[in-house]
N, C-alpha and C. Protein backbone atom coordinates (compact mmCIF):
# COMPACT_ATOMS: atom_id res chain seq x y z
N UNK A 1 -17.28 -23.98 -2.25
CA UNK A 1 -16.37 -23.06 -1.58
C UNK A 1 -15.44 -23.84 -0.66
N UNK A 2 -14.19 -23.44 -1.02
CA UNK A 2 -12.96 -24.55 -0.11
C UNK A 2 -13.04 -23.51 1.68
N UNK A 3 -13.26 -24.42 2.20
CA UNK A 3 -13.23 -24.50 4.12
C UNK A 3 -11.40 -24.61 4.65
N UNK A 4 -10.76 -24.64 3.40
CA UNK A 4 -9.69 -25.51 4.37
C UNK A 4 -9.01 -24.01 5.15
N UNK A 5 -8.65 -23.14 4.65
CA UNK A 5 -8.22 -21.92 4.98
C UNK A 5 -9.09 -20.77 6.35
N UNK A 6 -9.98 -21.42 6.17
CA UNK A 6 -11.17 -20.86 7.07
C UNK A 6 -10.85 -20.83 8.42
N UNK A 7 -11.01 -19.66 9.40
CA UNK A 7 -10.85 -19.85 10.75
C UNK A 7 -11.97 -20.25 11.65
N UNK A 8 -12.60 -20.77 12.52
CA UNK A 8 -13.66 -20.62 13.42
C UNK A 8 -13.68 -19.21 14.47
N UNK A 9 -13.95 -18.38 14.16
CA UNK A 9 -13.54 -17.46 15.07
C UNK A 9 -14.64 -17.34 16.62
N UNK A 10 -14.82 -18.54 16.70
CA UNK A 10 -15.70 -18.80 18.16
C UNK A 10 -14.42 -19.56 18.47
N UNK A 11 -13.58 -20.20 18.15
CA UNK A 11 -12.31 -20.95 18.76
C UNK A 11 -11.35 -20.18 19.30
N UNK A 12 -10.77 -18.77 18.34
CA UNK A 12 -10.10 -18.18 18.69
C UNK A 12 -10.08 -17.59 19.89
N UNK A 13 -8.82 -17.66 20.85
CA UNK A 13 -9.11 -16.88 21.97
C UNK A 13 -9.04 -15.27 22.03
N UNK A 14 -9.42 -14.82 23.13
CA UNK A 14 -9.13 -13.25 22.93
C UNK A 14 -8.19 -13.20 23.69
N UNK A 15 -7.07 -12.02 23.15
CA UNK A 15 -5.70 -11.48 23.71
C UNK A 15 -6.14 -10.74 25.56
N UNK A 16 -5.26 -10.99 26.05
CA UNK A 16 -5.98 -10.58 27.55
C UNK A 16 -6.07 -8.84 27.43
N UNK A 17 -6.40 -8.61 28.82
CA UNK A 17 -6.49 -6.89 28.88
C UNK A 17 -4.79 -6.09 28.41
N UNK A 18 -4.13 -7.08 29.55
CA UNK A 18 -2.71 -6.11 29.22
C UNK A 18 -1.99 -6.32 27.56
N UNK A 19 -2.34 -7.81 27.16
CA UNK A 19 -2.13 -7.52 25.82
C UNK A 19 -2.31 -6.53 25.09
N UNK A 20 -3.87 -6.14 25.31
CA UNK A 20 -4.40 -5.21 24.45
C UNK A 20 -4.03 -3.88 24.82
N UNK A 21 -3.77 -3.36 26.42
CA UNK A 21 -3.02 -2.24 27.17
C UNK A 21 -1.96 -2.36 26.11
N UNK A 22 -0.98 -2.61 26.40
CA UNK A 22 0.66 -2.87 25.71
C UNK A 22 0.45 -2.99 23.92
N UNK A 23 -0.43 -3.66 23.75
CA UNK A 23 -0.23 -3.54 21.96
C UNK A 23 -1.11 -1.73 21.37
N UNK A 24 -2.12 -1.46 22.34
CA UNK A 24 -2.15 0.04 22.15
C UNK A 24 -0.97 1.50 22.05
N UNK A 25 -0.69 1.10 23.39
CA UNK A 25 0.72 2.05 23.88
C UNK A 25 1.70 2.23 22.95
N UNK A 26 2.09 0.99 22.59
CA UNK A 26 3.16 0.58 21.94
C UNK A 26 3.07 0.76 20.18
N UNK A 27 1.63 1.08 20.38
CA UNK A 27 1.19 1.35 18.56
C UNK A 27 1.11 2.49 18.83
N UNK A 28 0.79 3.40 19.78
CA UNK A 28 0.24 4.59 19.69
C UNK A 28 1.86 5.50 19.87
N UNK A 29 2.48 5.00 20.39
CA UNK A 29 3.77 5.23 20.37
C UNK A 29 4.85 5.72 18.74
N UNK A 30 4.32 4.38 18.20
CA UNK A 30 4.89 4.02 17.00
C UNK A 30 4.21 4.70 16.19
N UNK A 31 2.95 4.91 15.84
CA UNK A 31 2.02 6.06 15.40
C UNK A 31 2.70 7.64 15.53
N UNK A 32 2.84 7.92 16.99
CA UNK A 32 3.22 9.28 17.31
C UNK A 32 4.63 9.59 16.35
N UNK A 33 5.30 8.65 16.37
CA UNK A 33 6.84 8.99 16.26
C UNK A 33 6.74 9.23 14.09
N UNK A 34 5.86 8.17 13.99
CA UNK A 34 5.61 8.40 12.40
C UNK A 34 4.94 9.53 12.17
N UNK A 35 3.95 9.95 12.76
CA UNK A 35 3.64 11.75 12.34
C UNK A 35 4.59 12.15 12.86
N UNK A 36 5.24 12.74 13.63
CA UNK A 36 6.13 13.41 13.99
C UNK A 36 6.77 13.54 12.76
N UNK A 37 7.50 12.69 12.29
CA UNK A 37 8.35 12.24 11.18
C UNK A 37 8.21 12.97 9.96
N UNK A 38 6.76 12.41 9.17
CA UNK A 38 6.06 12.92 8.18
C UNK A 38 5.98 14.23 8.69
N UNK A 39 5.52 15.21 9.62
CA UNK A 39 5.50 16.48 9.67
C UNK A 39 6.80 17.22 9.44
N UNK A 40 7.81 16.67 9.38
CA UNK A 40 9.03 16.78 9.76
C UNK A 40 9.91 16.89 7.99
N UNK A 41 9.11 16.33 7.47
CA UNK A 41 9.70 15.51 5.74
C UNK A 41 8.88 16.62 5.23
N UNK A 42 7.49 17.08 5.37
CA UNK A 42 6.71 18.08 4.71
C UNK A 42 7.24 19.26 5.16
N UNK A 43 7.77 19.55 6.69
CA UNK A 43 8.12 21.42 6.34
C UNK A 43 9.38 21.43 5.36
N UNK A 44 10.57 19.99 5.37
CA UNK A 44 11.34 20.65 4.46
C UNK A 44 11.21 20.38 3.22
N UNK A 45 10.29 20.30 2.55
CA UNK A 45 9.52 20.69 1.45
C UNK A 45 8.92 21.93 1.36
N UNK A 46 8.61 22.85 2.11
CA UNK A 46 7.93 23.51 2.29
C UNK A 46 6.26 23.59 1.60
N UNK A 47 6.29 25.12 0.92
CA UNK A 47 5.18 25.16 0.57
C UNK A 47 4.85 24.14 -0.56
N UNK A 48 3.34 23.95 -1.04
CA UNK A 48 3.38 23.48 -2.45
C UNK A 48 3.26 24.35 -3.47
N UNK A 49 4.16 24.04 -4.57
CA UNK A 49 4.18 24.52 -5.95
C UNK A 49 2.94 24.58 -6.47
N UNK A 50 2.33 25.61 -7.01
CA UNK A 50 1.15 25.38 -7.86
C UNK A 50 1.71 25.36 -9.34
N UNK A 51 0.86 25.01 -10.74
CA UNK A 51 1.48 24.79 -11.72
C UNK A 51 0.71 26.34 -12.53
């Protein structure tokens, strides 16, 4: 099995608190605005067609 691609993930550091504050917000943000969106694309579709 090739190692070369492999990470140590005891090396890796961890992102600090506010990183992780700010990369939440900022996803949860970006999250919100995409449902919004998609809810937005389905009413003007309205109902579904049955066959």
């Amino acid at each position: 099995m090739k190692k070369e691609n492999s990470t140590d993930l005891n090396k890796v550091s961890e992102p600090s608190a506010e990183a992780h504050a700010f990369a939440d917000s900022s996803m949860s943000e970006e999250l919100k605005h995409a449902i919004q969106n998609l809810i937005y694309r389905l009413r003007e579709l309205g109902p579904l067609q049955t066959a």
